[in-house]
Protein backbone atom coordinates (compact mmCIF):
# COMPACT_ATOMS: atom_id res chain seq x y z
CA UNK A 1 0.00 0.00 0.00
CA UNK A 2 1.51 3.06 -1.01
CA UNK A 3 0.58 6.89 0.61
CA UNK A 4 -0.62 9.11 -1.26
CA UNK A 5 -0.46 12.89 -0.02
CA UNK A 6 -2.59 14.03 -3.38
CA UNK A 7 -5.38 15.13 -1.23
CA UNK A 8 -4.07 16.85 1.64
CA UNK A 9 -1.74 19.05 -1.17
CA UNK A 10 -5.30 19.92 -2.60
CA UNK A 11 -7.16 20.53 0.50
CA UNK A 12 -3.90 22.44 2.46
CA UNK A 13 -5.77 26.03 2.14
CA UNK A 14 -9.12 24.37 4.05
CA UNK A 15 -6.73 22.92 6.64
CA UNK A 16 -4.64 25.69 7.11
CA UNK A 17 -8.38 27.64 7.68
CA UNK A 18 -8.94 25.19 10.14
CA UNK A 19 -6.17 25.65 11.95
CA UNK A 20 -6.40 29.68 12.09
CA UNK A 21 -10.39 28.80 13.77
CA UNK A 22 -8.00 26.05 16.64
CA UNK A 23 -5.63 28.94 17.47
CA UNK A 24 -8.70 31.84 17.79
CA UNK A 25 -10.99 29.25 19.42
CA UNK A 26 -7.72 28.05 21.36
CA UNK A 27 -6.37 31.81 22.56
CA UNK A 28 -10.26 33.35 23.72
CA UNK A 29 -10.92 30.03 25.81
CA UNK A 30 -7.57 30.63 27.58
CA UNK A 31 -8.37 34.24 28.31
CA UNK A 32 -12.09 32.91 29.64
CA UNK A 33 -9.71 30.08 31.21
CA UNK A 34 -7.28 32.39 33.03
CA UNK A 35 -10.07 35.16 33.91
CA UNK A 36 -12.03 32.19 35.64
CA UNK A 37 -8.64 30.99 36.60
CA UNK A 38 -7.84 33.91 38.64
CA UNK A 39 -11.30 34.46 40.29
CA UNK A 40 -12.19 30.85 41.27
CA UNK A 41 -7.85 30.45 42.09
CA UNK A 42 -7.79 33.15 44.90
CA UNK A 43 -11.46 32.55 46.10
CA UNK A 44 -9.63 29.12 47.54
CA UNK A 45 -6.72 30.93 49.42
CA UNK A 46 -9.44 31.71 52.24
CA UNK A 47 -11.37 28.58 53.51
CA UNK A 48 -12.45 31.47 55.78
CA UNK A 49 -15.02 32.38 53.75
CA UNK A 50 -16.91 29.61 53.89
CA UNK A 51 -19.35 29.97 50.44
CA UNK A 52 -17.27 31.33 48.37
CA UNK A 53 -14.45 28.85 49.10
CA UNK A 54 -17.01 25.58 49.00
CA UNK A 55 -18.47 27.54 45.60
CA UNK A 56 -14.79 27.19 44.09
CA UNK A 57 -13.49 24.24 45.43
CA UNK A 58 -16.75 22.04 44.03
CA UNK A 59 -16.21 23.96 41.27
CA UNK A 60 -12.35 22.81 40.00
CA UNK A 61 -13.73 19.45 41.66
CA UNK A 62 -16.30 18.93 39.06
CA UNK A 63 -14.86 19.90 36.21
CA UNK A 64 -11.58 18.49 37.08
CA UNK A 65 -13.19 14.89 38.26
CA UNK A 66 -15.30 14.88 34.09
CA UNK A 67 -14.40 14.15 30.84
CA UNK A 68 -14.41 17.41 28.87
CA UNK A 69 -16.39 15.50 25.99
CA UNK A 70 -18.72 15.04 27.99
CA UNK A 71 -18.72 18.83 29.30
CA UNK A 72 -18.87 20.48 25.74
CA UNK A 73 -22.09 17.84 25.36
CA UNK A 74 -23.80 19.29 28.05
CA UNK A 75 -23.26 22.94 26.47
CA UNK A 76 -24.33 21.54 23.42
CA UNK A 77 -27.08 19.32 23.40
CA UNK A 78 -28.23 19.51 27.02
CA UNK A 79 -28.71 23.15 27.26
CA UNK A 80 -31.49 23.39 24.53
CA UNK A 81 -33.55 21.60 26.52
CA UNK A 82 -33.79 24.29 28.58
CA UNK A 83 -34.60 26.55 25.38
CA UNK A 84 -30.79 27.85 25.68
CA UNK A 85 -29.73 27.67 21.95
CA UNK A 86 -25.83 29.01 21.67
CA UNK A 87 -23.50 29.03 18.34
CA UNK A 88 -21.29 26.02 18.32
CA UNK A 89 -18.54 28.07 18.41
CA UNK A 90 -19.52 29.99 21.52
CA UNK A 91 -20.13 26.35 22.89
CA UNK A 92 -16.57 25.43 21.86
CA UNK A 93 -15.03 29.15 23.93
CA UNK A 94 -17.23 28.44 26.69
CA UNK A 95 -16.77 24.90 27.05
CA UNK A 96 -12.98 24.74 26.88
CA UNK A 97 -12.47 27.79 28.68
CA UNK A 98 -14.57 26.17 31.64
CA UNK A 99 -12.48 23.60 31.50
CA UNK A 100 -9.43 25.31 31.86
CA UNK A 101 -10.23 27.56 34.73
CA UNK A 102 -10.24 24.68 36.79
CA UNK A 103 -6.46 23.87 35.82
CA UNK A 104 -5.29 27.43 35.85
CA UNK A 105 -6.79 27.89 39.10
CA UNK A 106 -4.43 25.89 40.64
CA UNK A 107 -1.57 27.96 38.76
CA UNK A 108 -3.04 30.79 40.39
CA UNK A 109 -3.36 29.00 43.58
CA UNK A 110 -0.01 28.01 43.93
CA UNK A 111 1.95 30.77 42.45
CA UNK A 112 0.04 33.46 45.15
CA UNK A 113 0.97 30.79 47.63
CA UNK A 114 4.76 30.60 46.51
CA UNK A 115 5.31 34.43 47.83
CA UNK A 116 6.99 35.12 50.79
CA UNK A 117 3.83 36.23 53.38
CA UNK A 118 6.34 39.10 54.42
CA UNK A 119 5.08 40.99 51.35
CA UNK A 120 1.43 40.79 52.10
CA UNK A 121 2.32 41.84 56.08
CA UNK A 122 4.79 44.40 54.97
CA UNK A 123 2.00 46.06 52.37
CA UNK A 124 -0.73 46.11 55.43
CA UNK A 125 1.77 47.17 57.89
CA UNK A 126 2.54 50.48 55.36
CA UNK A 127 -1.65 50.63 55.06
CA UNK A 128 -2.54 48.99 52.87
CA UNK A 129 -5.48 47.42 52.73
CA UNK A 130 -5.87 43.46 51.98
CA UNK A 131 -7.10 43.69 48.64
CA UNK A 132 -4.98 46.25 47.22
CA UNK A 133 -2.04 44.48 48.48
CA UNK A 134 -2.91 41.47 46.72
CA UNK A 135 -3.40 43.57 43.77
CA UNK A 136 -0.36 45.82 43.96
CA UNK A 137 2.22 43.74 45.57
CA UNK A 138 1.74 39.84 45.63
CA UNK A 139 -0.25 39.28 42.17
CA UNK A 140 2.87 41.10 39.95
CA UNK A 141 4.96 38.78 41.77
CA UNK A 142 3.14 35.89 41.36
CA UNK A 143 2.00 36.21 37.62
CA UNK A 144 5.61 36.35 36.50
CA UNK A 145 5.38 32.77 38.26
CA UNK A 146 2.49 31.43 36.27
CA UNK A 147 3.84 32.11 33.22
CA UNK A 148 5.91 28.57 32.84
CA UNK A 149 3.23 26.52 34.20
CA UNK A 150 0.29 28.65 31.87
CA UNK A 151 2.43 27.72 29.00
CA UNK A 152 1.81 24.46 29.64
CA UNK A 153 -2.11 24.83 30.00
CA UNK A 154 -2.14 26.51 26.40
CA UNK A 155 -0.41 23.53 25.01
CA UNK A 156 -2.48 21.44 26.26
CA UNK A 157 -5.81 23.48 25.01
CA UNK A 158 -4.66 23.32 21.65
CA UNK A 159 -4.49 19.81 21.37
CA UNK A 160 -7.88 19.26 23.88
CA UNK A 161 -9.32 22.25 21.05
CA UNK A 162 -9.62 19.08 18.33
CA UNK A 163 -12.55 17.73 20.67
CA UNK A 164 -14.96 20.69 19.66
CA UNK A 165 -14.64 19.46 16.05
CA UNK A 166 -17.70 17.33 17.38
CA UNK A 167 -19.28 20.26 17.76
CA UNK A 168 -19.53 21.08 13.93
CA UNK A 169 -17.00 23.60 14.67
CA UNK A 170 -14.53 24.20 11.54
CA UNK A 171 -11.45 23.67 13.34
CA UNK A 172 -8.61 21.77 11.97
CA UNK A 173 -9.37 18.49 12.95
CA UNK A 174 -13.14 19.61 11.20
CA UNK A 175 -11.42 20.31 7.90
CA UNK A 176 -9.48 16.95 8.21
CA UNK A 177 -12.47 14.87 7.91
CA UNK A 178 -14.33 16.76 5.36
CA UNK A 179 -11.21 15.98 3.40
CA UNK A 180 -11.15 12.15 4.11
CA UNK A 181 -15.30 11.68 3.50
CA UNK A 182 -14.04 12.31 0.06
CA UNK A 183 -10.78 11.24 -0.60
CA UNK A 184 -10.87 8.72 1.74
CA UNK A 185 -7.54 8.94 2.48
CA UNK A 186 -7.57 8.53 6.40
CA UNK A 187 -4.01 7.82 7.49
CA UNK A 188 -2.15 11.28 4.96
CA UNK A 189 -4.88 13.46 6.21
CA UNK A 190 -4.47 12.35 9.93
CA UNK A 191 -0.62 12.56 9.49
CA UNK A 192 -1.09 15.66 7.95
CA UNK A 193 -3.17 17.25 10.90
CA UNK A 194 -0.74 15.81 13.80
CA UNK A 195 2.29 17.77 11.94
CA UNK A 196 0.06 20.86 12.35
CA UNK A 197 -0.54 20.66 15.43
CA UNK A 198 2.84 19.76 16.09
CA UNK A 199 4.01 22.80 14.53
CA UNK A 200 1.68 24.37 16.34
CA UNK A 201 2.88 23.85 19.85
CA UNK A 202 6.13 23.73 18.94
CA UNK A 203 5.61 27.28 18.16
CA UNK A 204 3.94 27.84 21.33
CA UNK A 205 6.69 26.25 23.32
CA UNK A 206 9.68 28.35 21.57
CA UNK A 207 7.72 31.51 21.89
CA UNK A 208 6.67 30.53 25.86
CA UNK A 209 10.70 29.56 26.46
CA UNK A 210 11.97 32.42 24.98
CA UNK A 211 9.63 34.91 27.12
CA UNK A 212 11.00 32.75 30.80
CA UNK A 213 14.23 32.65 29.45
CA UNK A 214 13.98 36.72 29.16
CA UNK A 215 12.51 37.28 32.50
CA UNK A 216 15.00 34.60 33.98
CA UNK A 217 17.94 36.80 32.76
CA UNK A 218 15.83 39.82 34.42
CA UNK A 219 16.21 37.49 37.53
CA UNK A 220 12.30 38.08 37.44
CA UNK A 221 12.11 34.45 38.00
CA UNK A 222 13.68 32.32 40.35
């Protein structure tokens, strides 16, 4: 059996499409990821506050503990049931950015967590009050922090962004398999989509390692 590439040559301008709809569906669900990330991520640093923190723990526990399949489903199919009819590609944002507020919450988390508690006493002892201390003093600090570990959660949405392909979304994985219902050439076309999104996050990761490796020799980060 011999490969033949002949169709993914011809259909290279749809998948390249595709691919510019994984890295805009890809970049806003991080942003809805990291915004959710940040909220739900310090509402856990108090267990004092007893609602909010049970609201956010449940919260990363549920969506952590399910398939996100199964999550972009329930956005999906489920919620028109409830006469809630959304685009599939506001499904797709919503869905994966969900998902990934769970993850970057614990970025958050632990990155607040990693700074010396002398800061925060040494803000309030100058007057500061609690919240603009955490705004002004420890959160500079400890986004310089997440920046590694965030990498890492946008490499891993890009690849998780070929599930919402299911969602007649015309991603690149989308594009793939209009191009194999008619060539039927399975195996090139699936090659051919793994060494874009190869390229992909190989981007990603040169782009992400040359931004720590800047702020490392700005002994921003330790």
């Amino acid at each position: 059996m011999e490969l033949d590439f002949s169709p993914v040559w011809a259909g290279l301008p749809q998948l390249l499409a595709g691919a510019l709809v994984t890295v805009e569906i890809t970049a806003v669900s991080l942003l809805l990821g990291c915004v959710m990330g940040l909220l739900v991520g310090i509402g856990r640093l108090n267990p004092k506050r007893r609602v909010v923190y049970a609201l956010c723990t449940a919260y990363v526990a549920a969506i952590r503990g399910t398939p996100l399949l199964v999550q972009l489903f329930i956005l999906f199919f489920g919620l028109p049931q409830f006469g809630i009819l959304l685009p599939a590609f506001v499904c797709g944002v919503i869905g994966l950015g969900i998902y990934s507020g769970a993850y970057v919450s614990e970025v958050v988390r632990g990155a607040i967590q990693s700074i010396d508690k002398g800061q925060m006493e040494a803000a309030r002892s100058i007057g500061m009050s609690s919240g603009l201390a955490m705004r002004t003093v420890v959160l500079p600090q400890a986004v310089v922090r997440m920046i590694p570990p965030l990498g890492n959660e946008f490499i891993a949405l890009i690849k998780n962004s070929a599930l919402v392909s299911l969602l007649t979304i015309h991603d690149l994985m989308h594009e793939g398999q209009k191009i194999i219902s008619v060539s039927y050439r399975s195996l090139e076309v699936y090659l051919a989509i793994a060494v874009v999104y190869f390229i992909l996050t190989g981007i990603t990761t040169l782009v992400l390692r040359r931004i720590e490796l800047r702020l490392r020799a700005g002994g921003m980060v330790q």
